[in-house]
Protein backbone atom coordinates (compact mmCIF):
# COMPACT_ATOMS: atom_id res chain seq x y z
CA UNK A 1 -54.03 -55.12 -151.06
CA UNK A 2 -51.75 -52.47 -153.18
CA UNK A 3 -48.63 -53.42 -154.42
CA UNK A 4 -46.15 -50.71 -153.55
CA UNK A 5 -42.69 -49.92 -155.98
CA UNK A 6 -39.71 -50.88 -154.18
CA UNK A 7 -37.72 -48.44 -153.02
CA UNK A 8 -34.25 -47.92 -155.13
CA UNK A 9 -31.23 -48.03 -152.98
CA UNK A 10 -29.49 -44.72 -152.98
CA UNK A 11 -26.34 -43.96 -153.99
CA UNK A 12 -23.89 -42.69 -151.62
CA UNK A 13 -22.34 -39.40 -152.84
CA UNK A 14 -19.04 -38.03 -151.06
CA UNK A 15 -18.43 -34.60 -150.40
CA UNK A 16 -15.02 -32.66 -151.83
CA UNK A 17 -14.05 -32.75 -148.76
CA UNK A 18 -14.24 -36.79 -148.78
CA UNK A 19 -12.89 -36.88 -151.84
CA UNK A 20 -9.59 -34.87 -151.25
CA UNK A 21 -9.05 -37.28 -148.50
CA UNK A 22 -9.63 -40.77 -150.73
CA UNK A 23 -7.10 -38.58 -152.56
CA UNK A 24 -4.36 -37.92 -150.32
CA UNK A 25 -4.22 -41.44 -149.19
CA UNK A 26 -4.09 -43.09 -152.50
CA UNK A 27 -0.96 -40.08 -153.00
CA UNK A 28 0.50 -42.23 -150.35
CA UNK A 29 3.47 -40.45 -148.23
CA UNK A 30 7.12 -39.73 -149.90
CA UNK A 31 8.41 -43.29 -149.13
CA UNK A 32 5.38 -44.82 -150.87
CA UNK A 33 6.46 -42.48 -154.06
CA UNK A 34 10.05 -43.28 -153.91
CA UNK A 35 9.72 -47.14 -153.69
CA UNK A 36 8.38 -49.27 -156.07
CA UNK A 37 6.95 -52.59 -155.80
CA UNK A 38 9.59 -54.17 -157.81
CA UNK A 39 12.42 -52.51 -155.66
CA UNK A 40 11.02 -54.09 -152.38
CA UNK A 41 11.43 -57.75 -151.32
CA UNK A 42 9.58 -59.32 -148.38
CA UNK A 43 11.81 -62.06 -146.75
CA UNK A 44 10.45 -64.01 -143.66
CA UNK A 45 13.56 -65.41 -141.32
CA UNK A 46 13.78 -67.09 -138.46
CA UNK A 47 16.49 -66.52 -135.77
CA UNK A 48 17.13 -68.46 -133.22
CA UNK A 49 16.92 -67.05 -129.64
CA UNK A 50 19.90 -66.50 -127.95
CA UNK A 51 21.02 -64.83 -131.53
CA UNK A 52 17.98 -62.26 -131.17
CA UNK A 53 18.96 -61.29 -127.97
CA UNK A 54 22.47 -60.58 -129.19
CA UNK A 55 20.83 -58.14 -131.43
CA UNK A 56 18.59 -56.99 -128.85
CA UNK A 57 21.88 -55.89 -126.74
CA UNK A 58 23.51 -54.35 -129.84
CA UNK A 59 20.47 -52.17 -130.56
CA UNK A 60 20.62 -51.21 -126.84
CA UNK A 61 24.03 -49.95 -127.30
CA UNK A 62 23.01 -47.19 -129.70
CA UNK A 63 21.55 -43.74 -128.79
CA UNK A 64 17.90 -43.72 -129.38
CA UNK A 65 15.44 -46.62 -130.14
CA UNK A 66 15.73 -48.57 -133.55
CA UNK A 67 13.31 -51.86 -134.81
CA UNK A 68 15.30 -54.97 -135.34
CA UNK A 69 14.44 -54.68 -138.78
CA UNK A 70 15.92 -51.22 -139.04
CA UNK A 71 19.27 -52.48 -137.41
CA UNK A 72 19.41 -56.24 -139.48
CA UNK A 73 19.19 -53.83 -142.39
CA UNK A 74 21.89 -51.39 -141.26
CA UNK A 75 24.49 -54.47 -140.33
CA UNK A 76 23.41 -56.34 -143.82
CA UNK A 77 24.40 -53.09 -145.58
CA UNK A 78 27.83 -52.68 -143.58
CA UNK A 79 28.64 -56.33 -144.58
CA UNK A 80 27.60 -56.20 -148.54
CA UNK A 81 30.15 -52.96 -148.58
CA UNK A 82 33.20 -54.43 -147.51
């Protein structure tokens, strides 16, 4: 029996094409350029219910949809003003 060379895996190439793309997303949009890491804090809270849908109503009030982040965010900046 002949012994037979193994056959050497082959490198994937990407096209310009591909590579404009990896590009663009590692660019990231115009929020991802304005915002650094160190400028962001994650905070995890928990809120009881019948306060959430107090917010819930309040959101409901306004013209157009917001997220309940969006609007905590809004009414944490009114208060830190005064």
């Amino acid at each position: 029996m002949a012994i037979k060379e193994l056959a050497k895996p082959v490198k994937m190439t990407h096209s310009a094409t591909e590579k404009d793309v990896e590009k663009f997303i590692a660019k990231g949009g115009s929020l991802a350029e304005s915002i650094t890491i160190d400028e962001d804090h994650r905070l995890t809270m928990r809120i009881p219910k019948w306060l959430m849908n107090k917010i819930d109503a309040k959101r409901k009030e306004r013209v157009g949809k917001i997220s309940r982040n969006l609007w905590i965010l809004e009414v944490i900046d009114r208060a830190t003003k005064k």
